[in-house]
Protein backbone atom coordinates (compact mmCIF):
# COMPACT_ATOMS: atom_id res chain seq x y z
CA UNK A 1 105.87 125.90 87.97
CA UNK A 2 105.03 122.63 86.16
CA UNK A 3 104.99 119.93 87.61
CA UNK A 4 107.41 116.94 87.60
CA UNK A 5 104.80 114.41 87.64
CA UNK A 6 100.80 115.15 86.24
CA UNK A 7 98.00 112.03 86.38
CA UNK A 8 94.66 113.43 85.21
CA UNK A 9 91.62 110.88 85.43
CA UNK A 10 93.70 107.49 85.92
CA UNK A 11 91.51 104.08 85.46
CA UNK A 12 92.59 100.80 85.85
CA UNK A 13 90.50 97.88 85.14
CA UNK A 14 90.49 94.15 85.16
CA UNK A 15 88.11 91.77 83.45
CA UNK A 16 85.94 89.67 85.92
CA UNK A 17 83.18 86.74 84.94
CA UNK A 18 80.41 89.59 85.36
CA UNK A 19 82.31 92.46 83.16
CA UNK A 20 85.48 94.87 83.41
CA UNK A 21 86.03 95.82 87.62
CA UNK A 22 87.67 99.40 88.46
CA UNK A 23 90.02 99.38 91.10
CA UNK A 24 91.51 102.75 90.36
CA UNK A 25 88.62 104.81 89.55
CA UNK A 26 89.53 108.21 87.63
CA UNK A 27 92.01 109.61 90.19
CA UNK A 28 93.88 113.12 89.42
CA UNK A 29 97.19 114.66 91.03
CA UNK A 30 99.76 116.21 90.57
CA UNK A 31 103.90 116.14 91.87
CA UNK A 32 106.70 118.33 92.13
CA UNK A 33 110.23 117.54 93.78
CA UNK A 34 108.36 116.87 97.00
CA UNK A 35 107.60 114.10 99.14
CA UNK A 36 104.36 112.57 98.59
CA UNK A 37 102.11 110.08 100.58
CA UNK A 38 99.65 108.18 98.85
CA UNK A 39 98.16 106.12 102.12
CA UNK A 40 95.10 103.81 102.46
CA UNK A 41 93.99 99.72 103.20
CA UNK A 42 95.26 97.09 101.24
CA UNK A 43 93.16 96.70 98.21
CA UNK A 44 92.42 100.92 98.17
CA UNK A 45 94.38 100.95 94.48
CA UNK A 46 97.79 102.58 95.72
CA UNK A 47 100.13 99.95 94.39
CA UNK A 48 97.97 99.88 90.81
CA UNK A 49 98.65 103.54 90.66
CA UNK A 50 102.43 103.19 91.37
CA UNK A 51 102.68 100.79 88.29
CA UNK A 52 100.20 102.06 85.94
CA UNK A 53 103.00 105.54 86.02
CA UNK A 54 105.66 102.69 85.13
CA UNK A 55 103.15 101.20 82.66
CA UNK A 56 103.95 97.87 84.29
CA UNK A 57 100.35 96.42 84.54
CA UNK A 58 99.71 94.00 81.84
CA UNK A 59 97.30 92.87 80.01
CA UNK A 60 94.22 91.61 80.99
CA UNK A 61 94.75 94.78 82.90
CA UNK A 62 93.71 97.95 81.12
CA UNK A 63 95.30 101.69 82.40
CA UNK A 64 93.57 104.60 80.71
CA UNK A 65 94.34 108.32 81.57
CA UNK A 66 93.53 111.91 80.21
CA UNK A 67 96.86 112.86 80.89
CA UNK A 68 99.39 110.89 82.33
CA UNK A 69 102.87 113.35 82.11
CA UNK A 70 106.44 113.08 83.15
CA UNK A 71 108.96 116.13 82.99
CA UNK A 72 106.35 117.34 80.05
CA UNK A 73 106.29 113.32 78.45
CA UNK A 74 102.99 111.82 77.19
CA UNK A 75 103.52 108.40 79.22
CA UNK A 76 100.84 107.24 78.11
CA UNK A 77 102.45 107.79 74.01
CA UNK A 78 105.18 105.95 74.42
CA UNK A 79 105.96 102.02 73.37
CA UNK A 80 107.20 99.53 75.57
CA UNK A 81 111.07 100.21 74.07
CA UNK A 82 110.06 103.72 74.69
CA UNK A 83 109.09 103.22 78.31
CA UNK A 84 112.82 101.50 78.94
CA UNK A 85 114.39 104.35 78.75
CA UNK A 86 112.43 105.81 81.16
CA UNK A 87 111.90 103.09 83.83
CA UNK A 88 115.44 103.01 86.27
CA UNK A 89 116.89 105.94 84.37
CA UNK A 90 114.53 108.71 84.95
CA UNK A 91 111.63 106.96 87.57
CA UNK A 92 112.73 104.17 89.84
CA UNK A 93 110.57 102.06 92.10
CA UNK A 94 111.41 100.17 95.01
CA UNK A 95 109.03 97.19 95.79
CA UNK A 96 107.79 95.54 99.03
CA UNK A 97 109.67 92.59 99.56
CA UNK A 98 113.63 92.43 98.23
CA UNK A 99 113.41 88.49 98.19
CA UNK A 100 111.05 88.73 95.06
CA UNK A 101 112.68 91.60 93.67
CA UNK A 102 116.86 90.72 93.35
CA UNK A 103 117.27 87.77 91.32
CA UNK A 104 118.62 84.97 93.74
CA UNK A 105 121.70 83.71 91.35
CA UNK A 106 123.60 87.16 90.58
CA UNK A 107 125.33 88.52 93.79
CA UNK A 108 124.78 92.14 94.80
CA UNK A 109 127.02 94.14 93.48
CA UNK A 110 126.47 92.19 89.68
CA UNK A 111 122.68 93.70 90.28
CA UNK A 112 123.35 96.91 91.07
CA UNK A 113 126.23 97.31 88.54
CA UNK A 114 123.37 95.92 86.14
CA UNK A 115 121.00 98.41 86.86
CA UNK A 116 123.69 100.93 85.80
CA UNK A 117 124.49 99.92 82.55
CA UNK A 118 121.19 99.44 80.75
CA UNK A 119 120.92 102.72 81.13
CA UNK A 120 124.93 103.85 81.11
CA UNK A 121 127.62 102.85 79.24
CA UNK A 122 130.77 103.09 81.70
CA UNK A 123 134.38 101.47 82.19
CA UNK A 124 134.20 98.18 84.71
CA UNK A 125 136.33 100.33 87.10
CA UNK A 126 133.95 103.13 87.27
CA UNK A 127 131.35 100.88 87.48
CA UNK A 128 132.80 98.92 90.60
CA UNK A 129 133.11 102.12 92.05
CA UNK A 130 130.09 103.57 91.54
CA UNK A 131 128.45 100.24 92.92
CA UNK A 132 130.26 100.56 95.84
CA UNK A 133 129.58 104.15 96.56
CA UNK A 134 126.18 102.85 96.41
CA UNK A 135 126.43 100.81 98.99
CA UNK A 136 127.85 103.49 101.64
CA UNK A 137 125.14 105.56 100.38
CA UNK A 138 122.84 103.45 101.80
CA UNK A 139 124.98 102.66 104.88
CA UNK A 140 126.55 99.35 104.53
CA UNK A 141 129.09 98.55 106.19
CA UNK A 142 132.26 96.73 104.21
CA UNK A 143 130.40 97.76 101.05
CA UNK A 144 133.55 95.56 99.26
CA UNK A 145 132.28 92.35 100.64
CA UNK A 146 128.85 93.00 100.47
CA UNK A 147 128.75 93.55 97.13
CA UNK A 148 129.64 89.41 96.17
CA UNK A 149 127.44 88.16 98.55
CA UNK A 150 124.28 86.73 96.91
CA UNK A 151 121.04 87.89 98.34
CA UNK A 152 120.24 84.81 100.52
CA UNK A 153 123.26 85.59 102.52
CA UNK A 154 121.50 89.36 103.46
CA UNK A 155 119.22 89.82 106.02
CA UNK A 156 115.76 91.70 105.15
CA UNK A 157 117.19 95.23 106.20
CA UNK A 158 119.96 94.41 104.24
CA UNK A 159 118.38 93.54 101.34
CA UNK A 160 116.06 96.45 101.16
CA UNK A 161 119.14 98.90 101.41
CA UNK A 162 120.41 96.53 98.14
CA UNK A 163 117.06 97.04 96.44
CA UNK A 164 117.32 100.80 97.23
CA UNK A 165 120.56 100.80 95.70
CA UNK A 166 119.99 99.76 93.08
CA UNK A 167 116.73 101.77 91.89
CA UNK A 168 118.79 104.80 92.80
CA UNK A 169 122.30 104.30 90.98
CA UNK A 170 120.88 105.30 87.47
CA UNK A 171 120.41 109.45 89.44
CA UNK A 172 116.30 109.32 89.05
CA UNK A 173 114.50 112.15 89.24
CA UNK A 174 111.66 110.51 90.53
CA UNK A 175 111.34 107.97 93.07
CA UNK A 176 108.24 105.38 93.67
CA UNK A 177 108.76 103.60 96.94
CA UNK A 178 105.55 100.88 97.61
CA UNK A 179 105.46 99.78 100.97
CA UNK A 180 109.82 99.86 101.38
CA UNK A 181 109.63 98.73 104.76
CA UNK A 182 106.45 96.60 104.92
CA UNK A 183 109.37 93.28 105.52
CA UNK A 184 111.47 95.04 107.80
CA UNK A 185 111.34 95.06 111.93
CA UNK A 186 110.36 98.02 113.67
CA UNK A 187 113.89 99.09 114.55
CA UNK A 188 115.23 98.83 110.95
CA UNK A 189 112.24 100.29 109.26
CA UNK A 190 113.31 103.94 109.74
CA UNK A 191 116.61 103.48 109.34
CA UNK A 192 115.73 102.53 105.59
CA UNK A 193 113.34 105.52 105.64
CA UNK A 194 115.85 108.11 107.14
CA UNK A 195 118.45 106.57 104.07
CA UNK A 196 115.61 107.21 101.19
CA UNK A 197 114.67 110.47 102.76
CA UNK A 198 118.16 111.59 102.94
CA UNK A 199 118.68 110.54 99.24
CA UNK A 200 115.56 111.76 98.02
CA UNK A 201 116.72 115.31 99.59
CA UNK A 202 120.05 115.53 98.49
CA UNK A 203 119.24 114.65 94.94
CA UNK A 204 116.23 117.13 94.92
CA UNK A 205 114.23 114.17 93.87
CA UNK A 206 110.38 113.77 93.32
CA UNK A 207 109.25 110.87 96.05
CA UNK A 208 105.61 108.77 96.06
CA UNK A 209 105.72 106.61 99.39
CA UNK A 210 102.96 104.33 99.22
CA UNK A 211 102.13 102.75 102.86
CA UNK A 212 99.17 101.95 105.04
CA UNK A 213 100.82 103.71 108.48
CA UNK A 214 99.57 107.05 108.44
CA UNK A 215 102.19 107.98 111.07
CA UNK A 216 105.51 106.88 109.06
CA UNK A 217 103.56 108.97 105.58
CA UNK A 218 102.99 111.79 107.76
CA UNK A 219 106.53 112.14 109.49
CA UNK A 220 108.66 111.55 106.10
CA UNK A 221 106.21 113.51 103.46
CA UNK A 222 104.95 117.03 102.23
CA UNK A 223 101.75 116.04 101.31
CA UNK A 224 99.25 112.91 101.65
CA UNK A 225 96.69 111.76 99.57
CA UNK A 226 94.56 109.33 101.20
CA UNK A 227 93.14 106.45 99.26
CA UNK A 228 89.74 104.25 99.44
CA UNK A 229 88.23 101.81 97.14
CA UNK A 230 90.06 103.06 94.32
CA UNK A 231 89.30 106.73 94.47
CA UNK A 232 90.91 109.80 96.42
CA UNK A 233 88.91 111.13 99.46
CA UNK A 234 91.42 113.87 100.69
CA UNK A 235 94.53 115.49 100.49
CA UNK A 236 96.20 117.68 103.17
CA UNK A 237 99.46 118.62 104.34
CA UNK A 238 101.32 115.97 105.99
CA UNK A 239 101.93 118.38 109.46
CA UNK A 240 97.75 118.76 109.08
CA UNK A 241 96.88 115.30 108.77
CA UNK A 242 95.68 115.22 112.33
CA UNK A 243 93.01 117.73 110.91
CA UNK A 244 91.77 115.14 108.30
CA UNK A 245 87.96 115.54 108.05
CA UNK A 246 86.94 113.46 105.72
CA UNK A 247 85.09 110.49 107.56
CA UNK A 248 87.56 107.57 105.85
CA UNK A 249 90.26 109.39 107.04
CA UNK A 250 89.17 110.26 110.57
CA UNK A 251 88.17 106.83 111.24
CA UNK A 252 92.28 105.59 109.84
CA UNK A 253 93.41 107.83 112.59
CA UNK A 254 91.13 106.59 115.55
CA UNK A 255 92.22 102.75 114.68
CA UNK A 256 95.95 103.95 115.11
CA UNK A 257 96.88 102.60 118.46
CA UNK A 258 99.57 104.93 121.15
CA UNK A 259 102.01 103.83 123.57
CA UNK A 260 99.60 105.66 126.24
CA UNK A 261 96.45 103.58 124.92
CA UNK A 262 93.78 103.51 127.21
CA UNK A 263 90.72 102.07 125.23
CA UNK A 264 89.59 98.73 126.13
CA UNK A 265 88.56 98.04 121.95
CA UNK A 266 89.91 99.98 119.23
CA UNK A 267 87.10 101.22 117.22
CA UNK A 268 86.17 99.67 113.67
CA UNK A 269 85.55 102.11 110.41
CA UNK A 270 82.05 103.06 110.10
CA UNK A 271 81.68 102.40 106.34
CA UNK A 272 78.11 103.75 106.25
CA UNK A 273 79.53 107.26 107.33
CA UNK A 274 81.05 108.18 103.38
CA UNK A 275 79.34 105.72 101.37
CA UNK A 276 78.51 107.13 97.90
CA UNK A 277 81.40 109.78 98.55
């Protein structure tokens, strides 16, 4: 079956006082309509690979690829008007932190009604009602009211829901979500994960969650890639990530705190243990 999503030998670069610095490093994978985890510390190039598929790093930055595909697309051919048809209507992604994402003078539902028609051309009424069918999608409440509030009158959990929203009103068939719930408390953070999983499932959607908690990647995805210093060091099965052997990855899962902890000091990665891997 081919795949919905094929990256073959990804670089990204940026130029430094001593010469051009790597911080993705020739990665390869491939996605179907699955869920997949692409986990890792900050700094480990999962964000840089989540734009360069969006062709949204700019210049000084430099993306190169052998093959970077979408639904049997040559990303990597196509101009910046090209790419515009693709971004929102086709691959969506939702950022970290929804008070740098929605613009702070348009109220909600003007955003998410916005996001519709660059890519749609609709009636207002059909519009208002797709925005607000939106809006129960993602489980808020009085979706009516919600949708003229601007977004310093949301909370956090709120706005993320608006932010998801929005990304997935133009029907995408592939989904980028970097760090969704990084903003969010504890309690709220899988409710926004149980709405994109949900979503994601229903529409038989592609997914690339992009986190640094193993546990969250593990419990909402099909497969994991792990990431370090700009390269990939395994893959597995989300259900066999407990299994992990590469050393990176083994030492992620022993700095995870439990509920039961008993350990006095919880132990530091060993760097020495895969360098030159």
């Amino acid at each position: 079956m081919t795949p919905l999503l094929a990256v073959e030998d990804l670089r990204v670069s940026f130029p430094t006082h001593s010469g051009r610095v790597e911080v993705v490093k020739g990665i390869s994978f491939t996605l179907g309509r699955e869920r997949l985890g692409i986990v890792g510390e900050s700094g480990s190039g999962k964000s840089m690979t989540g734009r360069s598929i969006l062709k949204l790093i700019r210049k000084p930055g430099l993306v190169t690829a052998d093959r970077m595909e979408f639904d049997g697309i040559d990303l990597t051919a196509l101009s910046e008007h090209q790419m515009r048809a693709i971004r929102g209507a086709r691959i969506s992604m939702v950022m970290q932190d929804p008070k740098f994402s929605l613009n702070p003078v348009m109220t909600v539902g003007e955003q998410i009604a916005e996001a519709l028609l660059t890519h749609q051309k609709l009636a207002r009424k059909d519009v208002h009602q797709r925005v607000i069918a939106m809006l129960e999608a993602v489980r808020i409440n009085d979706p009516e009211r919600v949708a003229k509030l601007y977004p310093h009158e949301v909370s956090g959990g709120m706005g993320q829901r608006v932010m998801i929203a929005m990304m997935l009103i133009p029907e995408p068939e592939l989904l980028i979500a970097d760090e969704p719930t990084s903003a969010l408390d504890v309690s709220v953070q899988a409710q926004v994960l149980d709405i994109i999983d949900e979503l994601v499932r229903n529409k038989g959607m592609g997914l690339i969650l992009i986190s640094h908690d193993l546990a969250l990647v593990s419990r909402y995805c099909d497969r994991i890639l792990v990431m370090n210093a700009g390269t990939i060091v395994e893959e597995c099965a989300a259900g066999e990530l407990a299994n992990a052997q590469h050393p990176y990855t083994r030492g992620l899962l022993a700095a995870m705190p439990t509920i039961d902890e008993a350990r006095e000091e919880l132990p530091v990665l060993d760097r020495t243990q895969w360098a030159g891997t």
